[in-house]
PDB file of N, CA and C in Angstrom:
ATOM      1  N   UNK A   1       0.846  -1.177   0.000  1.00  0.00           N
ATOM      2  CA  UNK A   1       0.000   0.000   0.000  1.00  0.00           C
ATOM      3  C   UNK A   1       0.889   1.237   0.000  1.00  0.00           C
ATOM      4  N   UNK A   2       0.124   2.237  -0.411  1.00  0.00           N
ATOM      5  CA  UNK A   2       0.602   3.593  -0.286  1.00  0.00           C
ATOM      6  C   UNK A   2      -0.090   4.658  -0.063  1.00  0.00           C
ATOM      7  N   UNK A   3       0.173   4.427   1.480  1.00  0.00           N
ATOM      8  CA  UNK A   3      -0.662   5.050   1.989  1.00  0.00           C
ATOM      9  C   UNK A   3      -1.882   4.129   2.477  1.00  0.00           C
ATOM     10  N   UNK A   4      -3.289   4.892   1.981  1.00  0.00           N
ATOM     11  CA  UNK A   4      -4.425   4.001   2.120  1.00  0.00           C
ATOM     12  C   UNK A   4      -4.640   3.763   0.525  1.00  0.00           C
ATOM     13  N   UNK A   5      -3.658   3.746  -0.927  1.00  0.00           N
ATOM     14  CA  UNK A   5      -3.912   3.205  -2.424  1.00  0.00           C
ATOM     15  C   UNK A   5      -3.123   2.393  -2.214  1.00  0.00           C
ATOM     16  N   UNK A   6      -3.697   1.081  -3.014  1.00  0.00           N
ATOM     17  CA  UNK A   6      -2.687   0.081  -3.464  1.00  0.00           C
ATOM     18  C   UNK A   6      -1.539   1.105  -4.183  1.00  0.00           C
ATOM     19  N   UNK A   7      -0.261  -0.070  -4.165  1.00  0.00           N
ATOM     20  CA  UNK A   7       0.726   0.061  -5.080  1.00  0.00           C
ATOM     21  C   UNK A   7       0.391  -0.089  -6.313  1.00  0.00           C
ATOM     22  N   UNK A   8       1.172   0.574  -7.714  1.00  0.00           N
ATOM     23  CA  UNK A   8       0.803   0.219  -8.997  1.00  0.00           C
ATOM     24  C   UNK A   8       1.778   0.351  -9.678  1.00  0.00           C
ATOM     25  N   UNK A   9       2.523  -0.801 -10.084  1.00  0.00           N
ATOM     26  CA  UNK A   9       4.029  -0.862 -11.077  1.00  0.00           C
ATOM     27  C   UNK A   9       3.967   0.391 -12.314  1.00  0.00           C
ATOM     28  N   UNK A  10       4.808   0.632 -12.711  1.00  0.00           N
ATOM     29  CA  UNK A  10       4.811   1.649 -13.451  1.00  0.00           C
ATOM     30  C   UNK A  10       4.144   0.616 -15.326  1.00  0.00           C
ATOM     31  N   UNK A  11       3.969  -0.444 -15.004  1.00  0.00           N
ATOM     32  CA  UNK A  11       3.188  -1.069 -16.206  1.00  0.00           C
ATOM     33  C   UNK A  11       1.460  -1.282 -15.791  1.00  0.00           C
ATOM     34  N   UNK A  12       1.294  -0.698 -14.634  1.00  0.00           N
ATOM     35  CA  UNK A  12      -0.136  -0.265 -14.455  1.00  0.00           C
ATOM     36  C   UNK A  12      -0.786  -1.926 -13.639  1.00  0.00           C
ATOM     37  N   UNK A  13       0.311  -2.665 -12.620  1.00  0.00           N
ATOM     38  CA  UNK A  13      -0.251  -3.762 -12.040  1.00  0.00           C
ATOM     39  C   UNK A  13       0.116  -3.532 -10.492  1.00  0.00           C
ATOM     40  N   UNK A  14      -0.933  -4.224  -9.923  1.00  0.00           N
ATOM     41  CA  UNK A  14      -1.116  -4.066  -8.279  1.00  0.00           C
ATOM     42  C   UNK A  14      -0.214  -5.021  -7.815  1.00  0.00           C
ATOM     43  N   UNK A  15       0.665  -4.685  -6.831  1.00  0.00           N
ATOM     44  CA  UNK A  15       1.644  -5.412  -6.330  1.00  0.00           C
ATOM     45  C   UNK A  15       1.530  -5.536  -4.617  1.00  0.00           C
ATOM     46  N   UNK A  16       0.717  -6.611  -3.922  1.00  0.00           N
ATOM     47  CA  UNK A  16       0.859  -7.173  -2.760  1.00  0.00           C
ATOM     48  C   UNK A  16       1.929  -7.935  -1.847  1.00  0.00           C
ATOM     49  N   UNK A  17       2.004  -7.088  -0.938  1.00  0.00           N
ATOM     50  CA  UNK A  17       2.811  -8.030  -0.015  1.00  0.00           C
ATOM     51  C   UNK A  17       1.979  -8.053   1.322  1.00  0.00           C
ATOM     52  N   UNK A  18       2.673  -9.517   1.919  1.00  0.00           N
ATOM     53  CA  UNK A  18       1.918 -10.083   2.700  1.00  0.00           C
ATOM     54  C   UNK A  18       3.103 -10.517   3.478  1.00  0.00           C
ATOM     55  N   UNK A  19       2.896 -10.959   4.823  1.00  0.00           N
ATOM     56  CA  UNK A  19       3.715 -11.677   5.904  1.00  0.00           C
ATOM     57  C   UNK A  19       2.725 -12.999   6.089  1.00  0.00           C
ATOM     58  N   UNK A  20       3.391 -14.232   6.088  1.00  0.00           N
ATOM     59  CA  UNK A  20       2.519 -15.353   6.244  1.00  0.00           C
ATOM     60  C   UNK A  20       3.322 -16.300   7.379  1.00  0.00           C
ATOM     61  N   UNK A  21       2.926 -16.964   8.252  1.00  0.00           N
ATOM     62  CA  UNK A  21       3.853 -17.784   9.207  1.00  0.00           C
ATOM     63  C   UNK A  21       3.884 -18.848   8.280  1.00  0.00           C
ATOM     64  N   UNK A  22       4.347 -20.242   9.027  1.00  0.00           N
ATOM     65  CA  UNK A  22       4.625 -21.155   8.087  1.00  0.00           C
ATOM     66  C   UNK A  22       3.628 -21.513   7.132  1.00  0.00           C
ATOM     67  N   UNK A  23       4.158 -21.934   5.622  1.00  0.00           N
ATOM     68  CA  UNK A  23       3.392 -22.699   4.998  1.00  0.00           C
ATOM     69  C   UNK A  23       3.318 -23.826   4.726  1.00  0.00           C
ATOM     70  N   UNK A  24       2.269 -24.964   4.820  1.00  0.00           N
ATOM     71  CA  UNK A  24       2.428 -26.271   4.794  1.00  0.00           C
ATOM     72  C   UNK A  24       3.010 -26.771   3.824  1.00  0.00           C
ATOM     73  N   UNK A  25       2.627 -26.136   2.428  1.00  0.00           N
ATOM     74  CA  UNK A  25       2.544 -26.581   1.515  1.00  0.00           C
ATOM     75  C   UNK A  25       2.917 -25.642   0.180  1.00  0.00           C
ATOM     76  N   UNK A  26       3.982 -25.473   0.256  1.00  0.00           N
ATOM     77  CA  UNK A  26       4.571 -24.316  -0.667  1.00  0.00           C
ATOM     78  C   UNK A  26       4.620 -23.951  -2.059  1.00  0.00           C
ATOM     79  N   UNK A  27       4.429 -25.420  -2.940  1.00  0.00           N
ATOM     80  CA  UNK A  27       4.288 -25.983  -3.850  1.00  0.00           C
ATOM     81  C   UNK A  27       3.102 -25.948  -4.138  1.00  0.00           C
ATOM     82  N   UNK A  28       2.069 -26.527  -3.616  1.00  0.00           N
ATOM     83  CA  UNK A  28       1.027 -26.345  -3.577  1.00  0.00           C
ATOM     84  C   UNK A  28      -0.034 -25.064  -3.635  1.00  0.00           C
ATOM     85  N   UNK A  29       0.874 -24.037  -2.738  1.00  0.00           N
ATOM     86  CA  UNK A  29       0.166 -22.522  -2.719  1.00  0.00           C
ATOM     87  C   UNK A  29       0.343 -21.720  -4.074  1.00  0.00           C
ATOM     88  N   UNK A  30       1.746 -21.976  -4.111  1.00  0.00           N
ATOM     89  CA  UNK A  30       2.403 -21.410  -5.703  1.00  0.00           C
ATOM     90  C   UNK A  30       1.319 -22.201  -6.591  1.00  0.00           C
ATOM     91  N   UNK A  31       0.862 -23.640  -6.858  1.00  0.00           N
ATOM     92  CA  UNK A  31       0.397 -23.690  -8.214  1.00  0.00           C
ATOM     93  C   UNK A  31      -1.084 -23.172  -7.519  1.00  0.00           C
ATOM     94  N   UNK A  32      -1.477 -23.065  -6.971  1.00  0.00           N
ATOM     95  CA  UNK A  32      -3.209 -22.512  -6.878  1.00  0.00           C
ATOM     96  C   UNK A  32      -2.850 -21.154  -6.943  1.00  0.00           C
ATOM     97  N   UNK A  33      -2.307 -20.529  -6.028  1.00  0.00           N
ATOM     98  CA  UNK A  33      -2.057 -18.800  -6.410  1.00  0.00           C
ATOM     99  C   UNK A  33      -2.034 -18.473  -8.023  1.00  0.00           C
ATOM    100  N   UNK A  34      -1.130 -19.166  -8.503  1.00  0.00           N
ATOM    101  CA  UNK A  34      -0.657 -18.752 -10.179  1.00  0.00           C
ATOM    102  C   UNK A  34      -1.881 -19.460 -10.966  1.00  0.00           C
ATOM    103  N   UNK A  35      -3.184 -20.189 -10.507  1.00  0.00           N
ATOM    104  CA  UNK A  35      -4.200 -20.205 -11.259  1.00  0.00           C
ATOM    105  C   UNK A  35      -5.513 -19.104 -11.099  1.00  0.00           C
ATOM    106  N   UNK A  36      -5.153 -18.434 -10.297  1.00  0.00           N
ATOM    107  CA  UNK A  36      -6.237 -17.331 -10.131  1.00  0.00           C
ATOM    108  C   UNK A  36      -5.854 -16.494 -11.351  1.00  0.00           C
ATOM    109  N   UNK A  37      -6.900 -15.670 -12.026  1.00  0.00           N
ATOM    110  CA  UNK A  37      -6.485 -14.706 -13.279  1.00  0.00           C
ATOM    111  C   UNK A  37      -6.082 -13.675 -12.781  1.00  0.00           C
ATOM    112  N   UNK A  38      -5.177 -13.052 -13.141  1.00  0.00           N
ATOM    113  CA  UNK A  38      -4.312 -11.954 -13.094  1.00  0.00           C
ATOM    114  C   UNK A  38      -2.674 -12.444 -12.581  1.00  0.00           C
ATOM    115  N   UNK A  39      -2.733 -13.318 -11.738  1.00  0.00           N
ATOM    116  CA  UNK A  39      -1.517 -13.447 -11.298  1.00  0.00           C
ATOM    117  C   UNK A  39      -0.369 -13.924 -12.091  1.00  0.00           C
ATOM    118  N   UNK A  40       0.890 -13.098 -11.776  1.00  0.00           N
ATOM    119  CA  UNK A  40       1.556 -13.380 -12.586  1.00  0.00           C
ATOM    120  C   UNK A  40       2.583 -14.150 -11.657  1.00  0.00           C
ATOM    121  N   UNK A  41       2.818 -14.001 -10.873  1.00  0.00           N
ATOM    122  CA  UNK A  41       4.056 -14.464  -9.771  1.00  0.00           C
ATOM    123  C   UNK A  41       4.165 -14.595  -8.494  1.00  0.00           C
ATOM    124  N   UNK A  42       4.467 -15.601  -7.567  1.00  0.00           N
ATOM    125  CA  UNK A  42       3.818 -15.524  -6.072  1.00  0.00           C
ATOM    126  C   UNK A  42       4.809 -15.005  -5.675  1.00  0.00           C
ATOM    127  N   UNK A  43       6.786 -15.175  -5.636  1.00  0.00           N
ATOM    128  CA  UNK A  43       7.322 -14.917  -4.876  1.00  0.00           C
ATOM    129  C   UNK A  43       7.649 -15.698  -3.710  1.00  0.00           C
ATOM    130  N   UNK A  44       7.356 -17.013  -4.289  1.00  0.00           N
ATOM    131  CA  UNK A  44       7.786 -18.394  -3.329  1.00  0.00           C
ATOM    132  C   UNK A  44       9.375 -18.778  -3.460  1.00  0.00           C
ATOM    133  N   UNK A  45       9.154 -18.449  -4.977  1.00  0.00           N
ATOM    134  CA  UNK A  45      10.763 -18.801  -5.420  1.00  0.00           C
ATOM    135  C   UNK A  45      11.137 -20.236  -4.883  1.00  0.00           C
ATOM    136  N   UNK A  46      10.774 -21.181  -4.940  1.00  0.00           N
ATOM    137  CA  UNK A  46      10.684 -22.348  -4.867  1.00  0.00           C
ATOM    138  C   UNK A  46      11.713 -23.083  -6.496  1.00  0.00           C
ATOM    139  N   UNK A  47      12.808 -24.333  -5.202  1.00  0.00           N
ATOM    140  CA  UNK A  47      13.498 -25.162  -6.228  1.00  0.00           C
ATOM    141  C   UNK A  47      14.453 -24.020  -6.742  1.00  0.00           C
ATOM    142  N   UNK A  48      15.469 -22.862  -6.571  1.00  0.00           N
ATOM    143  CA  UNK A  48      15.656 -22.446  -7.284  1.00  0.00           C
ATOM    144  C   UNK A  48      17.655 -22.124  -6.760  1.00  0.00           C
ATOM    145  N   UNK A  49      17.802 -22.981  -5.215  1.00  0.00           N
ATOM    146  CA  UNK A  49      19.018 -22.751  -4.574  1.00  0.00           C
ATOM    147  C   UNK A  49      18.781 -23.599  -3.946  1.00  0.00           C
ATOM    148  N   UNK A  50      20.618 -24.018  -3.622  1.00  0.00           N
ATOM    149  CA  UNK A  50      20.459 -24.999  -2.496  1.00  0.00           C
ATOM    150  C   UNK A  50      21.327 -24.881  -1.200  1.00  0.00           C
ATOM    151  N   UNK A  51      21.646 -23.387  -1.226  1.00  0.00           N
ATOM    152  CA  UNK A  51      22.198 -22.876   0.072  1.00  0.00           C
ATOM    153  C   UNK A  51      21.393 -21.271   0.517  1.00  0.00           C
ATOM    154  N   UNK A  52      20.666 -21.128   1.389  1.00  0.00           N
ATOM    155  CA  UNK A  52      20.201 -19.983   1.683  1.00  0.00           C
ATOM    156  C   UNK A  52      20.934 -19.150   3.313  1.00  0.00           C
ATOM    157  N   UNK A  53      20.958 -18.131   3.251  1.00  0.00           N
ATOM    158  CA  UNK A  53      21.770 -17.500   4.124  1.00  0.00           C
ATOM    159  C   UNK A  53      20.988 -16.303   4.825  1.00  0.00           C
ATOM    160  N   UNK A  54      20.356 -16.417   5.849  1.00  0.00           N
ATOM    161  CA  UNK A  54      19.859 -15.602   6.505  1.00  0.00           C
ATOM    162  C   UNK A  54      20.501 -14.626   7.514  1.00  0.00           C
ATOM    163  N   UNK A  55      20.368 -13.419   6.766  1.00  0.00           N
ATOM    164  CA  UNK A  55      21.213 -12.261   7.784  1.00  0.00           C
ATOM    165  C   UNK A  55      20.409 -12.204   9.004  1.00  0.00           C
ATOM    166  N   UNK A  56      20.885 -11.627  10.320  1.00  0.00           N
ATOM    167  CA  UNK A  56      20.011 -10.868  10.774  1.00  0.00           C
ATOM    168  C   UNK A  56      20.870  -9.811  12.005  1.00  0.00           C
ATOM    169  N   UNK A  57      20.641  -9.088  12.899  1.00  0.00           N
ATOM    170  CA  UNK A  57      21.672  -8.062  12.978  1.00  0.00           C
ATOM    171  C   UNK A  57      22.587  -8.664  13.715  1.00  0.00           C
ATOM    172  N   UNK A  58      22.936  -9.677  14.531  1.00  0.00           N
ATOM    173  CA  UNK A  58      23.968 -10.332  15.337  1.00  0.00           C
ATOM    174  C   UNK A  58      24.574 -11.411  14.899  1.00  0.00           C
ATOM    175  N   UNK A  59      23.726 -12.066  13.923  1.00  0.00           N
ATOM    176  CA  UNK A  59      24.308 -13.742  13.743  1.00  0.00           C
ATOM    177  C   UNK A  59      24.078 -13.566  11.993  1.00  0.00           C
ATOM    178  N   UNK A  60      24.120 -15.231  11.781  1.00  0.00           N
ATOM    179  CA  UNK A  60      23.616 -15.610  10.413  1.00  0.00           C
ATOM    180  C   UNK A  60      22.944 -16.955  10.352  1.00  0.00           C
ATOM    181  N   UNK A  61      21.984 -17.582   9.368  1.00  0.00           N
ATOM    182  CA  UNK A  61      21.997 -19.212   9.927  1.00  0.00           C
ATOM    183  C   UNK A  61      22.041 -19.684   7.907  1.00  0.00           C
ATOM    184  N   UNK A  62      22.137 -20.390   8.382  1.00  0.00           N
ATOM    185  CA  UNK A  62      22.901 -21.239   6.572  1.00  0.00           C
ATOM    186  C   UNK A  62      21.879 -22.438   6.762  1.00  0.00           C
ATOM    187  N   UNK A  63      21.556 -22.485   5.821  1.00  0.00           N
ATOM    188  CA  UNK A  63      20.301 -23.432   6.061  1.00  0.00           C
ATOM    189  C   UNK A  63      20.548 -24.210   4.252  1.00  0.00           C
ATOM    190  N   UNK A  64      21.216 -25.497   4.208  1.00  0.00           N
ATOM    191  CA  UNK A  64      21.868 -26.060   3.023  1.00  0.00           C
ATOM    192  C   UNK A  64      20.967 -27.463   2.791  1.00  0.00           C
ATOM    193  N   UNK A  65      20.037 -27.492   1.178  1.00  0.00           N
ATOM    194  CA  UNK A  65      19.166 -28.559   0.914  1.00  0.00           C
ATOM    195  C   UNK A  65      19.951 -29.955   1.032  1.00  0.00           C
TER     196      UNK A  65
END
């Protein structure tokens, strides 16, 4: 949001973000999300690395598939 308006890419599309706790089923959310019309991309990013590296302000954790 911006403000109280959605966001709107400069190609004229609404762009949501959301905070979600765990998801069961990640794979699963991605292919039902990406069958609703309009959507173009969930942002699961799923399958795509197999070392991830989480900053955060004191530590780090490495979390390797």
């Amino acid at each position: 949001m911006d403000g109280d308006v959605y966001f709107v890419t400069g190609a004229k599309n609404h762009t949501l973000d959301l905070s979600l706790n765990d998801i069961a089923d990640p794979v699963e959310l991605d292919k039902d999300l990406k069958q609703i019309p309009g959507v173009l991309e969930t942002g699961l990013f799923l399958n795509i690395c197999d070392i991830v590296i989480i900053g955060r302000e004191k530590d780090c954790e490495i979390i390797k598939k």
